[in-house]
Protein backbone atom coordinates (compact mmCIF):
# COMPACT_ATOMS: atom_id res chain seq x y z
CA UNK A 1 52.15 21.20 52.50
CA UNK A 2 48.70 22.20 53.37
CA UNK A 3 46.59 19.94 55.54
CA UNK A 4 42.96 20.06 55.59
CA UNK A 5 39.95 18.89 57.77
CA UNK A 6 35.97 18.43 56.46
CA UNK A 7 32.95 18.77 59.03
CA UNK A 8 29.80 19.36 59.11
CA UNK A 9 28.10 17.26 57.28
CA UNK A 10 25.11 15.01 58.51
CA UNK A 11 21.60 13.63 57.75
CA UNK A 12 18.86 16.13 57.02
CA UNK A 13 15.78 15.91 55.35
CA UNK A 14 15.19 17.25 51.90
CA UNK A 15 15.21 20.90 51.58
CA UNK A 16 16.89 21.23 54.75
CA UNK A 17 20.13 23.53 55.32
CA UNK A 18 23.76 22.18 56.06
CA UNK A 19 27.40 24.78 56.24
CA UNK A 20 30.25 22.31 55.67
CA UNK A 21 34.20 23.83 56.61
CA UNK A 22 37.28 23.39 55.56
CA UNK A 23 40.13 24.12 58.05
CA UNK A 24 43.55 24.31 56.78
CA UNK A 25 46.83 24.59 58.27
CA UNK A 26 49.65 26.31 56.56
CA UNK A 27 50.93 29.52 56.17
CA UNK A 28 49.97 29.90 52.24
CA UNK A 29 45.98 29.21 52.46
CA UNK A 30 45.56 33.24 52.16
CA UNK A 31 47.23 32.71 48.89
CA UNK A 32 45.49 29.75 47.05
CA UNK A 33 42.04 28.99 45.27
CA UNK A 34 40.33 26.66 47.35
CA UNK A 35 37.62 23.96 45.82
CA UNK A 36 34.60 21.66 47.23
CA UNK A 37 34.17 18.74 45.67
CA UNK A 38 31.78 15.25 46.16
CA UNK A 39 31.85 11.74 45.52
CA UNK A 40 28.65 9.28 45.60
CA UNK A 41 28.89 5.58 46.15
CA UNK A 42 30.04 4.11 42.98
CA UNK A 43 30.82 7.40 41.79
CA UNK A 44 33.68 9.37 40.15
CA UNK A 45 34.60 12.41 42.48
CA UNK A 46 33.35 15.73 40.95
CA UNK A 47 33.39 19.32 41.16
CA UNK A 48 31.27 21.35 43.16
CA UNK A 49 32.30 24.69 43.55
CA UNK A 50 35.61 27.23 44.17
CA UNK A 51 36.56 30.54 45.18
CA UNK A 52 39.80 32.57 44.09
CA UNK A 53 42.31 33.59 46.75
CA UNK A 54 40.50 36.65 48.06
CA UNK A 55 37.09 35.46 47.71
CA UNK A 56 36.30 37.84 44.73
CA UNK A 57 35.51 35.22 42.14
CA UNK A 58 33.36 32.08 42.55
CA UNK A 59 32.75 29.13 40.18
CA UNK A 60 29.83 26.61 40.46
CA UNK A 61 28.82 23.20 38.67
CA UNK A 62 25.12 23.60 37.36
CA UNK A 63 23.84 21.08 39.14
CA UNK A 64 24.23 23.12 42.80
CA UNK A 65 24.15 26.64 40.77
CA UNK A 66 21.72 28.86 42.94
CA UNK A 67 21.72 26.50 46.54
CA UNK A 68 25.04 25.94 47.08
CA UNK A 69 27.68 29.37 48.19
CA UNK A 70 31.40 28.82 48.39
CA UNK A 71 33.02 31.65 50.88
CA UNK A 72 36.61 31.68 52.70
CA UNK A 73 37.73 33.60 55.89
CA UNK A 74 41.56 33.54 55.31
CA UNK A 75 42.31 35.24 58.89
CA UNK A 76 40.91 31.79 60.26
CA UNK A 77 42.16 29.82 57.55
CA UNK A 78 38.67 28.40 56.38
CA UNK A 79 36.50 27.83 53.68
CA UNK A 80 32.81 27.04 53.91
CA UNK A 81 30.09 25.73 51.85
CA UNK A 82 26.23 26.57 52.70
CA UNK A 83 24.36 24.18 51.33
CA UNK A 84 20.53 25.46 50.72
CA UNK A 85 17.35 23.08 49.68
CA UNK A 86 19.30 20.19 50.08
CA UNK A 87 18.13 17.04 47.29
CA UNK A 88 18.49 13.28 47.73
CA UNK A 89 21.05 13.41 44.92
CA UNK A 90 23.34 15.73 47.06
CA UNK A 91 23.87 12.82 48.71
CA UNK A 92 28.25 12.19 49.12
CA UNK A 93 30.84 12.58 51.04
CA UNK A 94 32.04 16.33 50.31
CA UNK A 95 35.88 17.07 50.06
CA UNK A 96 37.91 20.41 49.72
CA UNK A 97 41.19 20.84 48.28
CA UNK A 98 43.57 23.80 46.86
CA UNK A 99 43.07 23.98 43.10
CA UNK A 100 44.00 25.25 39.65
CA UNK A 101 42.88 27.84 37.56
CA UNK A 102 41.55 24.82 35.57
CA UNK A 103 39.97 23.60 38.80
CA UNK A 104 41.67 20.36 38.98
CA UNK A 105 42.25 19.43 42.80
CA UNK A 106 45.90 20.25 44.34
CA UNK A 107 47.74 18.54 46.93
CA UNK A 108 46.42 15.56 49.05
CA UNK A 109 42.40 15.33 50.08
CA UNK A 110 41.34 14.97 53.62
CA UNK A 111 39.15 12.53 55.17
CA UNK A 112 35.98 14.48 54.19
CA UNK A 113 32.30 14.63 55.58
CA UNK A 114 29.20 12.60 55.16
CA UNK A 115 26.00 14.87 53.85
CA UNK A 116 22.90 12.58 53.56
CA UNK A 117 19.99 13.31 52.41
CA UNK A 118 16.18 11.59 53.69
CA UNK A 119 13.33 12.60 51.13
């Protein structure tokens, strides 16, 4: 059972830069798709982006399509998300999690990390 770890989240200021990571323990992260996902107050939890198991193959919602970059270093068992011209409305708390090929979230969710976002 994989366990994962957010960070790197914080406040900024609109159009500022943020890289969030995902560590993972486990010896089968080199073998799984790996998602990012958000969730706003009084929000449902939504999909943000993934990456295939060898990072060959990325998928993004539209609404983060051109700012946001999902990447994975499997020798240090990590997956990243730069975040580029951060918006007020990127404001959440960001998760990651394995996932399917239909990009539903795997497994359990760890505690995740606050991005907010000042205009």
């Amino acid at each position: 059972q994989v366990q994962l770890v957010e960070s790197g989240g914080g406040l900024v200021q609109a159009g500022d830069s943020l890289r969030l990571s995902c560590a993972a323990s486990g010896r089968t992260f080199s073998s799984r798709a790996m998602g990012w996902f958000r969730q706003a107050p009084g929000k449902e939890r939504e999909f943000v982006a993934a990456v295939n198991w060898s990072g060959s193959r990325t998928n993004y919602a539209g609404s983060v399509r051109g700012r946001f970059t999902i990447s994975r270093d499997n020798a240090k068992n990590t997956v990243y998300l730069q975040i580029d011209s951060l918006k007020p409305e990127d404001t959440a708390v960001y998760y990651c999690a394995t996932v399917g090929n239909d990009l539903r979230p795997l497994g359990s969710w760890g505690q995740g990390t606050q991005v907010t976002v000042s205009s």
